[in-house]
C-alpha atoms as a PDB file:
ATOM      1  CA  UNK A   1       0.000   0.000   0.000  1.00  0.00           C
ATOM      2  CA  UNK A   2       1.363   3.552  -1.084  1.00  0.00           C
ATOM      3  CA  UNK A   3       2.408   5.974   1.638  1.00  0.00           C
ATOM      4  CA  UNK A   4       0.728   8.825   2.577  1.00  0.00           C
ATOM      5  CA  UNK A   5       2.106  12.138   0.570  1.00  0.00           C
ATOM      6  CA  UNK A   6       4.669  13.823   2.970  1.00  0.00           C
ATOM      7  CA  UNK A   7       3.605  17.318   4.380  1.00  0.00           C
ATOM      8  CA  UNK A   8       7.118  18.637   4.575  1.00  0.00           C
ATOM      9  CA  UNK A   9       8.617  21.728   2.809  1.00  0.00           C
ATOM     10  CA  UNK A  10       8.734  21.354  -1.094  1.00  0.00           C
ATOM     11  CA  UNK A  11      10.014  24.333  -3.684  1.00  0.00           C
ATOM     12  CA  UNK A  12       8.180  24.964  -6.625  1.00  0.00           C
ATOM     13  CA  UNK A  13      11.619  26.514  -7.770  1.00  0.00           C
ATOM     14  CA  UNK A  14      14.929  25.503  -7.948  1.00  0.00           C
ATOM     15  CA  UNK A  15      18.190  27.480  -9.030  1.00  0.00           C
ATOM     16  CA  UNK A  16      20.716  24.674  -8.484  1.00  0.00           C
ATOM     17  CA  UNK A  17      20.972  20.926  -8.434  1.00  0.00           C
ATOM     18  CA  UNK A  18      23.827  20.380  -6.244  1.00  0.00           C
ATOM     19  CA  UNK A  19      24.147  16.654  -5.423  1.00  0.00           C
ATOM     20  CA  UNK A  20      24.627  17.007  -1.602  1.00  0.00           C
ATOM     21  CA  UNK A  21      25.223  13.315  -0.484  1.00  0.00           C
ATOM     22  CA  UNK A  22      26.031  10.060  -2.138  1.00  0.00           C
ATOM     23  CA  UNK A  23      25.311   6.678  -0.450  1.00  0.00           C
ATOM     24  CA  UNK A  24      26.211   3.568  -2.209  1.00  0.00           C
ATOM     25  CA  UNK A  25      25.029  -0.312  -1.619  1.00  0.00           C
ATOM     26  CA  UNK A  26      27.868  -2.393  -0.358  1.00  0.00           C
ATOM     27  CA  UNK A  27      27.650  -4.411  -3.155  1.00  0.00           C
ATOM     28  CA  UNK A  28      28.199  -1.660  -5.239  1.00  0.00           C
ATOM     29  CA  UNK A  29      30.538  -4.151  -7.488  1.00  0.00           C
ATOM     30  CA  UNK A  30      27.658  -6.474  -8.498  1.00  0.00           C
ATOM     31  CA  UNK A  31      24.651  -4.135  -8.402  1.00  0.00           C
ATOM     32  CA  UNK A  32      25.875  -1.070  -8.742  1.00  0.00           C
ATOM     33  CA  UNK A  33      23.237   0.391  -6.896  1.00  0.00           C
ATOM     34  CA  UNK A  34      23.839   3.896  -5.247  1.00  0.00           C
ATOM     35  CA  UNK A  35      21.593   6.950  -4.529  1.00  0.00           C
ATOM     36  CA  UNK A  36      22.585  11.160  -5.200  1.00  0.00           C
ATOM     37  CA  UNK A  37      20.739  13.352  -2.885  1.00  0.00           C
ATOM     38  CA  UNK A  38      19.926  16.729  -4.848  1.00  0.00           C
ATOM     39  CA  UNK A  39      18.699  20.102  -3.986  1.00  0.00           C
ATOM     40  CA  UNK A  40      15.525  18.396  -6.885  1.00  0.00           C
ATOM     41  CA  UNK A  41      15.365  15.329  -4.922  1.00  0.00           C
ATOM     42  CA  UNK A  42      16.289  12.142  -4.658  1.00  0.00           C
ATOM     43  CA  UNK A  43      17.680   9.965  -7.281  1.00  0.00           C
ATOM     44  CA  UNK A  44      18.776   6.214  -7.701  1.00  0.00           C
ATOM     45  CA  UNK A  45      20.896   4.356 -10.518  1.00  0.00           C
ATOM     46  CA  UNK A  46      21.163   0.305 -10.918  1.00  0.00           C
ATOM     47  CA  UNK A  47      23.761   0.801 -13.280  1.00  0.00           C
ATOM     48  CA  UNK A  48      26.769   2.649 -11.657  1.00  0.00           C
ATOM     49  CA  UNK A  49      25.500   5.908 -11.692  1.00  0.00           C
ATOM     50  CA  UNK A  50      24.999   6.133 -15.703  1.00  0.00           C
ATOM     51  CA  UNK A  51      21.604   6.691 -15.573  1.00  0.00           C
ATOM     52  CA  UNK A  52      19.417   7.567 -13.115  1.00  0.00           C
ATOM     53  CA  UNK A  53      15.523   7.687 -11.928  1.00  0.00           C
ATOM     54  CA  UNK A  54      13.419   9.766  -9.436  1.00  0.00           C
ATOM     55  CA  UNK A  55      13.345   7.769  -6.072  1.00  0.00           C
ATOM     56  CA  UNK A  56      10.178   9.516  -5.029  1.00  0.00           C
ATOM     57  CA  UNK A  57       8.443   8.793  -8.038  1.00  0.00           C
ATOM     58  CA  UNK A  58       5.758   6.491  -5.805  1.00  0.00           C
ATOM     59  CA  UNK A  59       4.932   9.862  -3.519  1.00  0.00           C
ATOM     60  CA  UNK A  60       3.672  11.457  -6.778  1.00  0.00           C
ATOM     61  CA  UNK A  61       4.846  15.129  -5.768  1.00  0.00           C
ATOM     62  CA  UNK A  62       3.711  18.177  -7.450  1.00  0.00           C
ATOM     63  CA  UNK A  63       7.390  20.112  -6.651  1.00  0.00           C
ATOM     64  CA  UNK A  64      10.586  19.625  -5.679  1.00  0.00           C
ATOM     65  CA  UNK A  65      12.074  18.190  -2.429  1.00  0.00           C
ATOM     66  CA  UNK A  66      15.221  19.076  -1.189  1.00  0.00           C
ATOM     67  CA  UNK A  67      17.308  16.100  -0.406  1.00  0.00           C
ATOM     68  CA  UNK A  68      20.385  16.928   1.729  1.00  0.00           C
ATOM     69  CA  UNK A  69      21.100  13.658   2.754  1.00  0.00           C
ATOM     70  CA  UNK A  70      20.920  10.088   2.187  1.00  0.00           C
ATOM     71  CA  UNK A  71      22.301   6.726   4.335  1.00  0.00           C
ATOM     72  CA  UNK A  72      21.549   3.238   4.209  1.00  0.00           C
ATOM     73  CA  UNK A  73      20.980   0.956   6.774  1.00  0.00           C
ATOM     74  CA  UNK A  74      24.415  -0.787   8.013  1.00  0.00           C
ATOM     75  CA  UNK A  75      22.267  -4.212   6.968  1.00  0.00           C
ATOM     76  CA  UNK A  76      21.062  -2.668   3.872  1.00  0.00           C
ATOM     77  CA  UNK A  77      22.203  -6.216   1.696  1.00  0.00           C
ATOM     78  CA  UNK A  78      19.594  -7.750   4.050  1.00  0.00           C
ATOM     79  CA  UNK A  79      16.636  -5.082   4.633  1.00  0.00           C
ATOM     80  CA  UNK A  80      16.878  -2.567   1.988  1.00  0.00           C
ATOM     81  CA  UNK A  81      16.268   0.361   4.040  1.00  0.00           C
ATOM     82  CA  UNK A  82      17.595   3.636   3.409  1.00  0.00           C
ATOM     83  CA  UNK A  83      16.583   7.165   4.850  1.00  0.00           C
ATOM     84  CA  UNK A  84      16.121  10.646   3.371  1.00  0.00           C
ATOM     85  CA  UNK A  85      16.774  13.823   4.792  1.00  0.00           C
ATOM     86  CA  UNK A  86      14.828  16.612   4.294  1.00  0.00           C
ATOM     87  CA  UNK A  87      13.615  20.061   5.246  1.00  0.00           C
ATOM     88  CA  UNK A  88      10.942  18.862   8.001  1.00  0.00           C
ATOM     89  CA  UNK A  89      11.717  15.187   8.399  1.00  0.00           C
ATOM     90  CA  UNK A  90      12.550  12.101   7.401  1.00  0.00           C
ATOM     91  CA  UNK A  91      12.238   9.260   4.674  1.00  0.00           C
ATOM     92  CA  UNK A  92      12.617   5.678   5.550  1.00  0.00           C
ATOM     93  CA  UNK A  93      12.247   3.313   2.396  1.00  0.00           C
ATOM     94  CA  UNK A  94      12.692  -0.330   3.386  1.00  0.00           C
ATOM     95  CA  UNK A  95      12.711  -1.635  -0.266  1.00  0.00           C
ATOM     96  CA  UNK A  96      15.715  -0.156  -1.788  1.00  0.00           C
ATOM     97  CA  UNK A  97      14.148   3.286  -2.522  1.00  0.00           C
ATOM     98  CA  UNK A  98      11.265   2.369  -4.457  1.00  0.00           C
ATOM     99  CA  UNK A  99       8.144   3.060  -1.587  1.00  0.00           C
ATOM    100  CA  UNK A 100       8.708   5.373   1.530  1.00  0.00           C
ATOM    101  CA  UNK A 101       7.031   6.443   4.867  1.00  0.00           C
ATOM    102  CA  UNK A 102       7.162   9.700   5.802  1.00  0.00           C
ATOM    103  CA  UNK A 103       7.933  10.685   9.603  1.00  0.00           C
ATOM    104  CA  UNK A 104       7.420  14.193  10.298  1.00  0.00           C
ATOM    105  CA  UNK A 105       9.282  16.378  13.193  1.00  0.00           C
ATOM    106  CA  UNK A 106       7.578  18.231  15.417  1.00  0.00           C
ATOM    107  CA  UNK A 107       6.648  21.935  14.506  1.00  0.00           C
ATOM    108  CA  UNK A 108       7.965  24.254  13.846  1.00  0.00           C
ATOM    109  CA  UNK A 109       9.595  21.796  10.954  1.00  0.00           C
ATOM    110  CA  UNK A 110      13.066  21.523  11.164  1.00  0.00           C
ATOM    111  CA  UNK A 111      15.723  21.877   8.468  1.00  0.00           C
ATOM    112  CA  UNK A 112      18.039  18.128   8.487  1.00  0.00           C
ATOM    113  CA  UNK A 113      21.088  18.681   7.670  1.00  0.00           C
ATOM    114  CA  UNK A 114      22.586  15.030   8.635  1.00  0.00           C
ATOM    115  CA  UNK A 115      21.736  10.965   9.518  1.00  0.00           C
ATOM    116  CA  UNK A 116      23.729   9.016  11.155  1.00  0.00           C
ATOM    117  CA  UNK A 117      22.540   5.315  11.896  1.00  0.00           C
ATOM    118  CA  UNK A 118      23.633   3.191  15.407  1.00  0.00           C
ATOM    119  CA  UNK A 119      26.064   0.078  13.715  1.00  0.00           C
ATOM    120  CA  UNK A 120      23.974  -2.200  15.609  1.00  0.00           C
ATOM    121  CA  UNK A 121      20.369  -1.303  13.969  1.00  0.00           C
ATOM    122  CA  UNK A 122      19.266  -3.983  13.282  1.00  0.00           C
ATOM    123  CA  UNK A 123      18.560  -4.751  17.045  1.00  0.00           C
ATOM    124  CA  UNK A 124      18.419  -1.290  18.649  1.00  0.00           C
ATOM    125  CA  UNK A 125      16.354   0.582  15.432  1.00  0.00           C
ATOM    126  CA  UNK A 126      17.936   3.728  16.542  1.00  0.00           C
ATOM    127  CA  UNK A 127      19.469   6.492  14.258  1.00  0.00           C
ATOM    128  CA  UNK A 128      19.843  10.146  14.954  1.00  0.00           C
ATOM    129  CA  UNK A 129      19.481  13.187  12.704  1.00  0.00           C
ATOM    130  CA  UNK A 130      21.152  16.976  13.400  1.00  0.00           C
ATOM    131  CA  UNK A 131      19.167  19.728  12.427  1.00  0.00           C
ATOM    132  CA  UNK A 132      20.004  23.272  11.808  1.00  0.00           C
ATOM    133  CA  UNK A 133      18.694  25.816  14.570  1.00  0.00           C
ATOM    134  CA  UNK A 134      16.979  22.743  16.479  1.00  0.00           C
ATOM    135  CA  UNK A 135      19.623  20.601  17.314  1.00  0.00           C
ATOM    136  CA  UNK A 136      20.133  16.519  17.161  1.00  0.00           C
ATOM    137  CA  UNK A 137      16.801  14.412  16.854  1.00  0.00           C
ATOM    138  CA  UNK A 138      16.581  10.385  18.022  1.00  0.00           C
ATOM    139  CA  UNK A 139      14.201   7.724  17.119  1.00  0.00           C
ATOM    140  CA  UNK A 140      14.305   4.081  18.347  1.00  0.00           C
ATOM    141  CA  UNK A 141      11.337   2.339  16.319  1.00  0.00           C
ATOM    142  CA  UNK A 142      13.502   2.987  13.014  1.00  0.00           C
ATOM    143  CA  UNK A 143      12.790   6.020  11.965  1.00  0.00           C
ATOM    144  CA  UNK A 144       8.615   5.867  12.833  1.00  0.00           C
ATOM    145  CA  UNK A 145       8.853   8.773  15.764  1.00  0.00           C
ATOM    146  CA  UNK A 146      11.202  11.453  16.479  1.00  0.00           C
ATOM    147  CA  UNK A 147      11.999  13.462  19.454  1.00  0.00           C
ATOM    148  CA  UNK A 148      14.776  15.870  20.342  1.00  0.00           C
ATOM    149  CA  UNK A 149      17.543  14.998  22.412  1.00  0.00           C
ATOM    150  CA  UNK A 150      19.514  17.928  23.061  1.00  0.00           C
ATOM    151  CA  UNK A 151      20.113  18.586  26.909  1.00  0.00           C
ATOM    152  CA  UNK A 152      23.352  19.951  27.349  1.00  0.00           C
ATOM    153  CA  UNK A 153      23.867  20.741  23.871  1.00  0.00           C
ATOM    154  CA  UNK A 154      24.787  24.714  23.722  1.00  0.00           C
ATOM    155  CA  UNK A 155      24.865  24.951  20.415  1.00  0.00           C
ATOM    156  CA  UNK A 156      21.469  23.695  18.157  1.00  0.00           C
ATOM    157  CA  UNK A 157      22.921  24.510  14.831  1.00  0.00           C
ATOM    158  CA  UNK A 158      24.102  21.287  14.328  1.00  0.00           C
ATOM    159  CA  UNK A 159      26.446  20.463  10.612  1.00  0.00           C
ATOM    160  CA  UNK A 160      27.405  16.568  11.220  1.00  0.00           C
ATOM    161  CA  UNK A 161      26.836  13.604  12.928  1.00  0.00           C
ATOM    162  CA  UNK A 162      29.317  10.627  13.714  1.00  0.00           C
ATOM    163  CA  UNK A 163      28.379   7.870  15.804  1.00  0.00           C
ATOM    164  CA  UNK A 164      30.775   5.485  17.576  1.00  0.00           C
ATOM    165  CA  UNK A 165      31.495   2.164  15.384  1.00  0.00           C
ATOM    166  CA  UNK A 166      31.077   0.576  18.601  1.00  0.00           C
ATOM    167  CA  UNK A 167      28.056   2.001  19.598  1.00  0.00           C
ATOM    168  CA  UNK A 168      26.216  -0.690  20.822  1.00  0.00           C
ATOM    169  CA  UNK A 169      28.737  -0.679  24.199  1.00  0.00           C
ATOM    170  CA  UNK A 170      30.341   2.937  24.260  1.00  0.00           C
ATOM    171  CA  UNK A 171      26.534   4.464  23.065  1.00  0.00           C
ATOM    172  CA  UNK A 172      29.179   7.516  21.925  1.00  0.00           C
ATOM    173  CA  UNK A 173      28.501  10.007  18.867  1.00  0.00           C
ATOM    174  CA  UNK A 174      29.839  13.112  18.288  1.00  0.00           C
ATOM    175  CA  UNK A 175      28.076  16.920  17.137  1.00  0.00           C
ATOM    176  CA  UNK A 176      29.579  19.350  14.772  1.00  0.00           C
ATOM    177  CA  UNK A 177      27.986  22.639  15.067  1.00  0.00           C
ATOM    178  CA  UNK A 178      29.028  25.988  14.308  1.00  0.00           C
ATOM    179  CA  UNK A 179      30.681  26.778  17.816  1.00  0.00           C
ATOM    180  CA  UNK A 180      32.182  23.187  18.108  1.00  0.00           C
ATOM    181  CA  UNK A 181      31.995  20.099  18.905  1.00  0.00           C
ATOM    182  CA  UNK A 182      30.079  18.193  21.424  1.00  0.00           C
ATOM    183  CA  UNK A 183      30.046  14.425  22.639  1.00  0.00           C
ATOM    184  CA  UNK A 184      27.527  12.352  23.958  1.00  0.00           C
ATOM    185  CA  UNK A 185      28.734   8.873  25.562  1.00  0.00           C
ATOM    186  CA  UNK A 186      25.204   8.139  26.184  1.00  0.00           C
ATOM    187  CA  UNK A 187      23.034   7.629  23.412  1.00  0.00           C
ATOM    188  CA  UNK A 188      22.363  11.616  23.416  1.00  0.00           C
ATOM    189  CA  UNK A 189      20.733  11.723  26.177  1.00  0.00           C
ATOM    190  CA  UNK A 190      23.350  14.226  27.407  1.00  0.00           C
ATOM    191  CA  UNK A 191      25.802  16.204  25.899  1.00  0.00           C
ATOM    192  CA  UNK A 192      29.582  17.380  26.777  1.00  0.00           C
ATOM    193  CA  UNK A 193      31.148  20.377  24.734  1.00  0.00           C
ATOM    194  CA  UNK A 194      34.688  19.323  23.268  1.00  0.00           C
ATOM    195  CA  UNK A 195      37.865  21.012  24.119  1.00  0.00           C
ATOM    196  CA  UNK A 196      38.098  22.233  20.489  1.00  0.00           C
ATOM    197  CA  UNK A 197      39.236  25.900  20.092  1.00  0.00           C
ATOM    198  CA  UNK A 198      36.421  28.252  18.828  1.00  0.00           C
ATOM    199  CA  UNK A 199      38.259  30.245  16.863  1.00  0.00           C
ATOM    200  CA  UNK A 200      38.794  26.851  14.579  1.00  0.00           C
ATOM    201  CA  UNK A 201      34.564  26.552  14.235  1.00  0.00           C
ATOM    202  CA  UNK A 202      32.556  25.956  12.402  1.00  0.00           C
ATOM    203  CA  UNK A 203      32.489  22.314  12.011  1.00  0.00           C
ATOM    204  CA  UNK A 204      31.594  21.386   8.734  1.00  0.00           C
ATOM    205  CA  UNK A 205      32.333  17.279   9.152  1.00  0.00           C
ATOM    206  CA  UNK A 206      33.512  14.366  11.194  1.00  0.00           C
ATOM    207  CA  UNK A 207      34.949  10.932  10.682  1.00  0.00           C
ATOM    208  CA  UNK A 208      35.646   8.490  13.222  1.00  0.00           C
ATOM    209  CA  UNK A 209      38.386   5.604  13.208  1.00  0.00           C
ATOM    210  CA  UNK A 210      36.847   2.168  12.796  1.00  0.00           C
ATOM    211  CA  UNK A 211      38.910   1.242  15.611  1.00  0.00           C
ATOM    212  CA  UNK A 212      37.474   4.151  18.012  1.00  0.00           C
ATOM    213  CA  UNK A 213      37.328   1.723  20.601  1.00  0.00           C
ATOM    214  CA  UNK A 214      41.305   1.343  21.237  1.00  0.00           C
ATOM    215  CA  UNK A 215      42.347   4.424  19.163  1.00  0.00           C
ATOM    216  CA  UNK A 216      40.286   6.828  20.246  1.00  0.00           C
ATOM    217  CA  UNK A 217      40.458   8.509  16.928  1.00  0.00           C
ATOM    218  CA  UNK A 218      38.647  11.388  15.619  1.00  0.00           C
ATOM    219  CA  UNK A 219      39.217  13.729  12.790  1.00  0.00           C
ATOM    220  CA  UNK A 220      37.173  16.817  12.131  1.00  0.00           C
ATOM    221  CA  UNK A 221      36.965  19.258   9.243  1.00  0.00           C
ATOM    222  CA  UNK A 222      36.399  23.068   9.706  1.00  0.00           C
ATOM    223  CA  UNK A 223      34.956  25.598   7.421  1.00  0.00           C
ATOM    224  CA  UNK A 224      38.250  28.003   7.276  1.00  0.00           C
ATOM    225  CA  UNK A 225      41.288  26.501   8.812  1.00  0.00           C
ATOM    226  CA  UNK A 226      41.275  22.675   7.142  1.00  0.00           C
ATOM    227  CA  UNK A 227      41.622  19.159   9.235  1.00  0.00           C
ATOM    228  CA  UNK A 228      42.139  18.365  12.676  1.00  0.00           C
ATOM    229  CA  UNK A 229      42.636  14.774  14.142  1.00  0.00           C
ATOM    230  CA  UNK A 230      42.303  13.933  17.806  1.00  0.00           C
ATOM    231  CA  UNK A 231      43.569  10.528  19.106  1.00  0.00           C
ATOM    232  CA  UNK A 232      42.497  10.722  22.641  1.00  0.00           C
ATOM    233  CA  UNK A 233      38.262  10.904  21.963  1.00  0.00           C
ATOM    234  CA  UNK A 234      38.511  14.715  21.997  1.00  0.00           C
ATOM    235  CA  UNK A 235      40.398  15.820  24.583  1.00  0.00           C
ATOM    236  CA  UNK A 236      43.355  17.312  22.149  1.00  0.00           C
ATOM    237  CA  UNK A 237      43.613  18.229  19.028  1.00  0.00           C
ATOM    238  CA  UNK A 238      46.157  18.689  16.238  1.00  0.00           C
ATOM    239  CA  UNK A 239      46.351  20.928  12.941  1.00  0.00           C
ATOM    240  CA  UNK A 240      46.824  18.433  10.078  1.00  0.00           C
ATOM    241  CA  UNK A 241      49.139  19.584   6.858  1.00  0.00           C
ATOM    242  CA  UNK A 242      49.059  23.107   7.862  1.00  0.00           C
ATOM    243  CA  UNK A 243      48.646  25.619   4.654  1.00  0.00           C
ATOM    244  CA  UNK A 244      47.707  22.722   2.266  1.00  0.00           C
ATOM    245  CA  UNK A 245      44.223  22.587   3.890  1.00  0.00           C
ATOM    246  CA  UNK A 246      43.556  26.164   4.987  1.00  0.00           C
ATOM    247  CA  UNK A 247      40.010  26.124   3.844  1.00  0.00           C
ATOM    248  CA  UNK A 248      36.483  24.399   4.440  1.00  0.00           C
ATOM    249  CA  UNK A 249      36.890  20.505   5.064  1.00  0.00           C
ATOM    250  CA  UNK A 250      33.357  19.349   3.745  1.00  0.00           C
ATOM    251  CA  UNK A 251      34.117  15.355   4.073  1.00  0.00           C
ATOM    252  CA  UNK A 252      35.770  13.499   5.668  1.00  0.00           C
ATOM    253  CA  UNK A 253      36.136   9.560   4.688  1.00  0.00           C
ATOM    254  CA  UNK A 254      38.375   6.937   6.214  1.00  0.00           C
ATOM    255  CA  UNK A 255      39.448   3.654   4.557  1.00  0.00           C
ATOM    256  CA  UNK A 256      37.206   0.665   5.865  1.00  0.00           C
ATOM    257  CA  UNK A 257      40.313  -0.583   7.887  1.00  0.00           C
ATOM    258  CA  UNK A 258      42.022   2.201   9.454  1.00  0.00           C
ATOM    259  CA  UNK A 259      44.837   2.511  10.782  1.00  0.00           C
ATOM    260  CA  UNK A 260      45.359  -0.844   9.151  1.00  0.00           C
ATOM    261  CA  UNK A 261      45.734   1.272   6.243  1.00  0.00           C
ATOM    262  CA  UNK A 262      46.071   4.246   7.050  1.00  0.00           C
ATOM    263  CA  UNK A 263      44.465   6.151   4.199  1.00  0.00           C
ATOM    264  CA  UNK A 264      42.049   9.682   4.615  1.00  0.00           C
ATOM    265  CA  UNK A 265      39.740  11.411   1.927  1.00  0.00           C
ATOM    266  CA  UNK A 266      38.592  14.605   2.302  1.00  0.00           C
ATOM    267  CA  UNK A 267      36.571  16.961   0.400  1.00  0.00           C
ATOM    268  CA  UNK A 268      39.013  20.386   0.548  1.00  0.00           C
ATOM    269  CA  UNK A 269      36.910  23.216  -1.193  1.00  0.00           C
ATOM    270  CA  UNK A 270      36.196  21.650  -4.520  1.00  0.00           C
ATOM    271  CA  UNK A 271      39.096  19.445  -4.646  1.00  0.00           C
ATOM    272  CA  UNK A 272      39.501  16.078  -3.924  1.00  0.00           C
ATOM    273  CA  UNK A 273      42.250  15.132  -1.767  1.00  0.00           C
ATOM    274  CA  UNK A 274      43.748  12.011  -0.034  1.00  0.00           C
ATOM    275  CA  UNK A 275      46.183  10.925   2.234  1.00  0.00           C
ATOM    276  CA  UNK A 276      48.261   7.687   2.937  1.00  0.00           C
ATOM    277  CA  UNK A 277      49.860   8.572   6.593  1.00  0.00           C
ATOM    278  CA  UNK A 278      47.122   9.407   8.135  1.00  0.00           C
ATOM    279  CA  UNK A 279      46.633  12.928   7.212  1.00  0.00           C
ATOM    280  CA  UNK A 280      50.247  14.217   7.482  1.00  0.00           C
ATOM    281  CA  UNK A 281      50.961  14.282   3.671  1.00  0.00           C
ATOM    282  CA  UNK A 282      48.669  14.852   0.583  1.00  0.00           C
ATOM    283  CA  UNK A 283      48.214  14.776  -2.675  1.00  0.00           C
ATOM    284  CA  UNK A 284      45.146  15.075  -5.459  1.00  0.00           C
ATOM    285  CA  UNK A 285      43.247  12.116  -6.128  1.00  0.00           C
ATOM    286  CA  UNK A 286      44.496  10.924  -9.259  1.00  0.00           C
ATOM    287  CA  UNK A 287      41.818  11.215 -12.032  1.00  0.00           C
ATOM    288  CA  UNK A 288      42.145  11.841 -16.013  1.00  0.00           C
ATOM    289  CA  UNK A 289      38.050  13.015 -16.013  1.00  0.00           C
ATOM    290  CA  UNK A 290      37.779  16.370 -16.546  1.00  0.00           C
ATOM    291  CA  UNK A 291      35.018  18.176 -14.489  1.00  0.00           C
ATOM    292  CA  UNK A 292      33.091  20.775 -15.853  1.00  0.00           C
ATOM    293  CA  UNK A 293      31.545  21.946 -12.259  1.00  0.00           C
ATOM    294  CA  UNK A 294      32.611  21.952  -8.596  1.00  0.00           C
ATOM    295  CA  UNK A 295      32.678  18.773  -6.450  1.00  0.00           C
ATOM    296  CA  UNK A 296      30.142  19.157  -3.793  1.00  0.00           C
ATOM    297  CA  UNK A 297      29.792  15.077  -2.352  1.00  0.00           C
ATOM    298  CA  UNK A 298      31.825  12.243  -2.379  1.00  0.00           C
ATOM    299  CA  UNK A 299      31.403   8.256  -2.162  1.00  0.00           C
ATOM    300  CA  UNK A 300      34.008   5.354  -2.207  1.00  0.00           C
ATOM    301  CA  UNK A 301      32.216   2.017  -3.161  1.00  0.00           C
ATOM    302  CA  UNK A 302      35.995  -0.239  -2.780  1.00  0.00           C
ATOM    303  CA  UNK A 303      37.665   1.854  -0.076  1.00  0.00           C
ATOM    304  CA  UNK A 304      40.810   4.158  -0.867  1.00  0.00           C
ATOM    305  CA  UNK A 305      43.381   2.128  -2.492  1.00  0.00           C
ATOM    306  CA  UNK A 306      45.207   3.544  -5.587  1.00  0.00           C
ATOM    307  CA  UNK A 307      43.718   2.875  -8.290  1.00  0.00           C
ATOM    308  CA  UNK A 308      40.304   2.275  -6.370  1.00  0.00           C
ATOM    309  CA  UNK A 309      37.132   4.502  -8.303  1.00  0.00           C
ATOM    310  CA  UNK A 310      35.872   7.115  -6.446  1.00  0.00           C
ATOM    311  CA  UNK A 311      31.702   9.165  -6.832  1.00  0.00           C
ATOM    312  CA  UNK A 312      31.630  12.620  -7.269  1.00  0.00           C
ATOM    313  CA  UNK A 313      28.867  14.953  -7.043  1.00  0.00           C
ATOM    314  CA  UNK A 314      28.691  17.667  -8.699  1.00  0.00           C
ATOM    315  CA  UNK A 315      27.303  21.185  -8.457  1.00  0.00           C
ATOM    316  CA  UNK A 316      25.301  20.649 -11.377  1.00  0.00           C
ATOM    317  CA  UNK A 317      23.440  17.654 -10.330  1.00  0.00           C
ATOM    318  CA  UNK A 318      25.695  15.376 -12.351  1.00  0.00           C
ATOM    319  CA  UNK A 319      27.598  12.440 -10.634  1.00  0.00           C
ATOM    320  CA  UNK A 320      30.802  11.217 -11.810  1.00  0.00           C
ATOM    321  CA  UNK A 321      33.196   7.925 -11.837  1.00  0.00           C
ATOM    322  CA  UNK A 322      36.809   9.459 -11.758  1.00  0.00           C
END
């Protein structure tokens, strides 16, 4: 049976088509299944990202909606879910994109600006979404009801999300806002401000190690002054590369086994960048496709290797294989 038709914000007009978020299946290799969130909506390709169709076709909209983010479920291979953020609330699809329930947030409608998903869904159902101006919203029943969690959160203008890989015992995730950062090493119930020096905010993005648990890794980009890494869950923090990344840090991705190797992407402006140590050297990802606009979102489908390919998203709504 078709979902109701969502009562969020749509836009009868749109000036741009910037792809804001990628999110590709696992089995990217086989199906090559992945999903561009646009400022016209959202859009999915079977095929690698050579052709593409509306996601929402099954809501039958009469305008636009803005999609700034998309995620899939850590179990997506086995349930098929995958959630949309937009300005009011949230998608959930649990069949690959193809139907979708709409949840709501409470009025006044707030604007998502990020998802981030526990690692253990499948058993807890619980995923969280930041919001700009209203802070960081939880559901446990998979994305059915919402409510905001935001007590000792100072600052409600929230730009990422990162949640612990190892969630399920540490119940940690992390806040980016425009003052900071903040940590929560309870679910969100309650929040702790960062020792991160304001005059390096805003925080545009956030990527933990997948071995948080005995690293204590962290690295966060900032809109002026480039990348930072902490390796003690916060408490300090270090200036990565220096000059090479004095500007906004807009993603942040970490090979699948890091430190194992110990490889960083990152999103610098409109150039692509990566590192093999870490973050202490760089270089441009190597690519002979010539783009003809800016890179605004980024997705790795086979990690960071050399020679691995690498999703762009593109200012003009187009997504690329470079």
């Amino acid at each position: 049976m078709q979902e109701e038709k969502p009562t969020i914000m749509t836009h009868e007009i749109q000036l741009e088509n910037i792809v804001y978020a990628l999110a590709v299946s696992p089995t990217f290799e086989q199906d090559g299944l992945c999903f561009a969130a646009r400022s016209t909506g959202l859009f999915r390709s079977q095929d690698g990202a050579r052709t593409w169709q509306d996601a929402y076709a099954s809501l039958e909209l009469t305008a636009a909606l803005t999609t700034t983010i998309a995620v899939l479920s850590p179990a997506f291979d086995a349930d098929r879910t995958l959630f949309a953020g937009v300005p009011g609330g949230v998608l959930r699809s649990a069949d690959a994109g193809h139907t979708w329930h709409v949840a709501s947030f409470p009025p006044p409608s707030p604007f998502v600006s990020s998802l981030a998903i526990s690692p253990d869904y499948a058993r807890d159902g619980t995923l969280f979404a930041a919001t700009l101006e209203d802070g960081v919203f939880r559901s446990a029943d998979r994305g059915t009801h919402w409510a905001a969690w935001n007590f000792g959160l100072l600052d409600l203008n929230v730009l990422a999300l990162a949640v612990s890989p190892h969630y399920a015992l540490d119940e940690t995730l992390f806040a980016a806002t425009e003052s900071g950062i903040f940590r929560s090493t309870n679910g969100a119930r309650a929040w702790r401000e960062v020792d991160f020096p304001t005059h390096w905010a805003p925080v545009l993005s956030l990527a933990l190690s997948p071995n948080y648990a005995d690293d204590a890794t962290l690295f966060a980009g900032s809109e002026a002054h480039g990348l930072f890494r902490s390796q003690d869950a916060g408490a300090t923090w270090q200036r990565l590369a220096g000059e090479q990344l004095n500007g906004a840090v807009n993603s942040i991705s970490l090979a699948p086994d890091f430190p194992g190797r110990p490889e960083v992407l990152v999103l610098h402006e409109d150039a692509v960048l990566v590192s093999r140590d870490a973050g202490q050297t760089w270089t441009d990802w190597p690519s002979d496709v010539a783009l003809e606009a800016a890179v605004a979102s980024l997705a790795a489908p086979h990690g960071l290797a050399p020679g691995a390919p690498l999703l762009v998203g593109l200012t003009d709504g187009s997504v690329l294989q470079i």
